[in-house]
Protein backbone atom coordinates (compact mmCIF):
# COMPACT_ATOMS: atom_id res chain seq x y z
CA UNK A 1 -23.75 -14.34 -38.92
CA UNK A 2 -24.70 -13.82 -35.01
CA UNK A 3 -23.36 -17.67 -34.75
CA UNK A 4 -19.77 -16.45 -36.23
CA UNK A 5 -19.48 -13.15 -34.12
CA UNK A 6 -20.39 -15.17 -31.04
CA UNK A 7 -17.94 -17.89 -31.50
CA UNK A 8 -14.99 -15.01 -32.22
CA UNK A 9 -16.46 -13.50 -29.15
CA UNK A 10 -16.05 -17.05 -27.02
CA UNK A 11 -12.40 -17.25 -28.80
CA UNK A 12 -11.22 -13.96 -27.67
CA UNK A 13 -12.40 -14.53 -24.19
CA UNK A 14 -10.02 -13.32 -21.79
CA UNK A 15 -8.93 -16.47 -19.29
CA UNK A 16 -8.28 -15.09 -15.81
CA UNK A 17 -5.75 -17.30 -13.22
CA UNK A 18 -6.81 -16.60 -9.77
CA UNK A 19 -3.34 -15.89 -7.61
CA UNK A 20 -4.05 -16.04 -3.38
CA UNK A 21 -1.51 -13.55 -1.64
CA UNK A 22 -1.42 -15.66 1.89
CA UNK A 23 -0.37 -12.20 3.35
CA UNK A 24 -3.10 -9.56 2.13
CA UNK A 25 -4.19 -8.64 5.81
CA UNK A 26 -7.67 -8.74 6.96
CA UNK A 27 -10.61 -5.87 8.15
CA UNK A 28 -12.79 -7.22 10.66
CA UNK A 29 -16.03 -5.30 10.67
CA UNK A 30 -19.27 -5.88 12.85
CA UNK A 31 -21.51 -4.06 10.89
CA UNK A 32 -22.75 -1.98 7.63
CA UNK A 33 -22.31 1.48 7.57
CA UNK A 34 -24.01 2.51 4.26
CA UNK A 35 -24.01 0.77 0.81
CA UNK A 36 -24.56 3.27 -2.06
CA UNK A 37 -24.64 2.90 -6.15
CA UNK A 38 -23.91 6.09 -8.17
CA UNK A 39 -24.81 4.30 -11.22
CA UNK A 40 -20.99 2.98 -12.13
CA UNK A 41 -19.94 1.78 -9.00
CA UNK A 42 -21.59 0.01 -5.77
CA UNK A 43 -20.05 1.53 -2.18
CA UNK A 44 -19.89 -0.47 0.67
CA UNK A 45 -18.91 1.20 3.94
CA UNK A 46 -18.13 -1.26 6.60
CA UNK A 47 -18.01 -0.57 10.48
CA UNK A 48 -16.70 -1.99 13.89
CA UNK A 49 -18.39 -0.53 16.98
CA UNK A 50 -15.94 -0.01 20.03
CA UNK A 51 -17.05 0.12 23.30
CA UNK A 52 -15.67 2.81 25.91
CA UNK A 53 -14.93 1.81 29.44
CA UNK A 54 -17.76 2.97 31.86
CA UNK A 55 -17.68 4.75 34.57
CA UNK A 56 -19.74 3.33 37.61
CA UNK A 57 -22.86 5.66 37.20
CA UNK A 58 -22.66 6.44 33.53
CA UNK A 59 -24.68 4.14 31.19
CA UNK A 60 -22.11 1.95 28.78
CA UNK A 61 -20.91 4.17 25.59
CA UNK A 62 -20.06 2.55 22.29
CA UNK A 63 -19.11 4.66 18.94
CA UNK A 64 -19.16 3.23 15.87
CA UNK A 65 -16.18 3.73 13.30
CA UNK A 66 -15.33 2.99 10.01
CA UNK A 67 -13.10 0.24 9.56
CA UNK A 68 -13.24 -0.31 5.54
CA UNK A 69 -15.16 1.10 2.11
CA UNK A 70 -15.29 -1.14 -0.77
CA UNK A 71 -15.68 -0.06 -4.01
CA UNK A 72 -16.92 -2.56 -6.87
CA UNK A 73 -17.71 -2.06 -10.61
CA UNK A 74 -20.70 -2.78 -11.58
CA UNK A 75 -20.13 -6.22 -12.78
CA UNK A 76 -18.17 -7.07 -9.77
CA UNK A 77 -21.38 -6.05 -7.45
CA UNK A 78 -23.86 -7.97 -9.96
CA UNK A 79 -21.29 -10.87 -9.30
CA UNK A 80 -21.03 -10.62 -5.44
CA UNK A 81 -24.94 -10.51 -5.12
CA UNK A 82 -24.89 -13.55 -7.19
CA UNK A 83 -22.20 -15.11 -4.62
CA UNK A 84 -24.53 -14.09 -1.81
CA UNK A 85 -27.46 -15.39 -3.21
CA UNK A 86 -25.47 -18.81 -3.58
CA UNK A 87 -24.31 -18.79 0.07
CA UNK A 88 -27.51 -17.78 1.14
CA UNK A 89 -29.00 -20.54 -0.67
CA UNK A 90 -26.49 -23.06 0.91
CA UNK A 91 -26.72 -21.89 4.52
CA UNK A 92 -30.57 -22.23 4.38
CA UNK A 93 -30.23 -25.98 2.62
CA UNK A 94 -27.69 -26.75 5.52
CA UNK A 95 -30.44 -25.17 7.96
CA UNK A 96 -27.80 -22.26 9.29
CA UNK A 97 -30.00 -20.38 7.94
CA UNK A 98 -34.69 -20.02 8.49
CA UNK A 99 -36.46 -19.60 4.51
CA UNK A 100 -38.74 -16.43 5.00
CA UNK A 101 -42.01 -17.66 3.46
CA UNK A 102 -42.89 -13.90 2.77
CA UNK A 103 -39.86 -13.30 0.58
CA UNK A 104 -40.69 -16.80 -1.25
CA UNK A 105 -43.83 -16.44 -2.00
CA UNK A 106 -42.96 -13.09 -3.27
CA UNK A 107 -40.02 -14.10 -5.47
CA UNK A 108 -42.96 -16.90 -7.15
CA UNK A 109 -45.12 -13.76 -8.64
């Protein structure tokens, strides 16, 4: 029985064609602002810092604005930490990126 409702399941699986719009425009951000889950969705507030001009005896000034918020289903933010954790992965095999032992030995428990 389970075999039969999961093979009507795999049948009626929705195929998805992935279509690239060359001209969606970009955000450029330099930092995160604040990432927040209300329990349906995952909130990502992205930043870019902009630096004022300064005046001879005043220290530099830089404020911090918000340049885009991202808002992801919860499936969609279970699938972008899995993308992270696959680039991460990849970055540290190509030695971009430094293992922490700490977080490995912790992920072994």
């Amino acid at each position: 029985m389970v075999k039969k409702v999961q093979e009507a399941t795999e049948q009626q699986a929705l195929k998805v064609q992935h279509v690239d719009l060359p001209e969606l425009g970009e955000t450029f951000a330099d930092s995160i602002d604040l990432v927040f889950f209300d329990g349906q969705t995952l909130r990502i507030n992205f930043g870019v810092t902009r630096f004022e001009k300064p005046e001879q005896t005043a220290p530099a000034i830089a404020k911090r604005y918000p340049s885009c918020r991202l808002v992801l289903t919860a499936g969609a933010a279970v699938e972008l930490m899995n993308q992270i954790q696959q680039l991460t992965a990849r970055m540290v095999q190509s030695g971009v990126l430094k293992a922490n032992a700490a977080t490995d030995s912790e992920h072994k428990k």
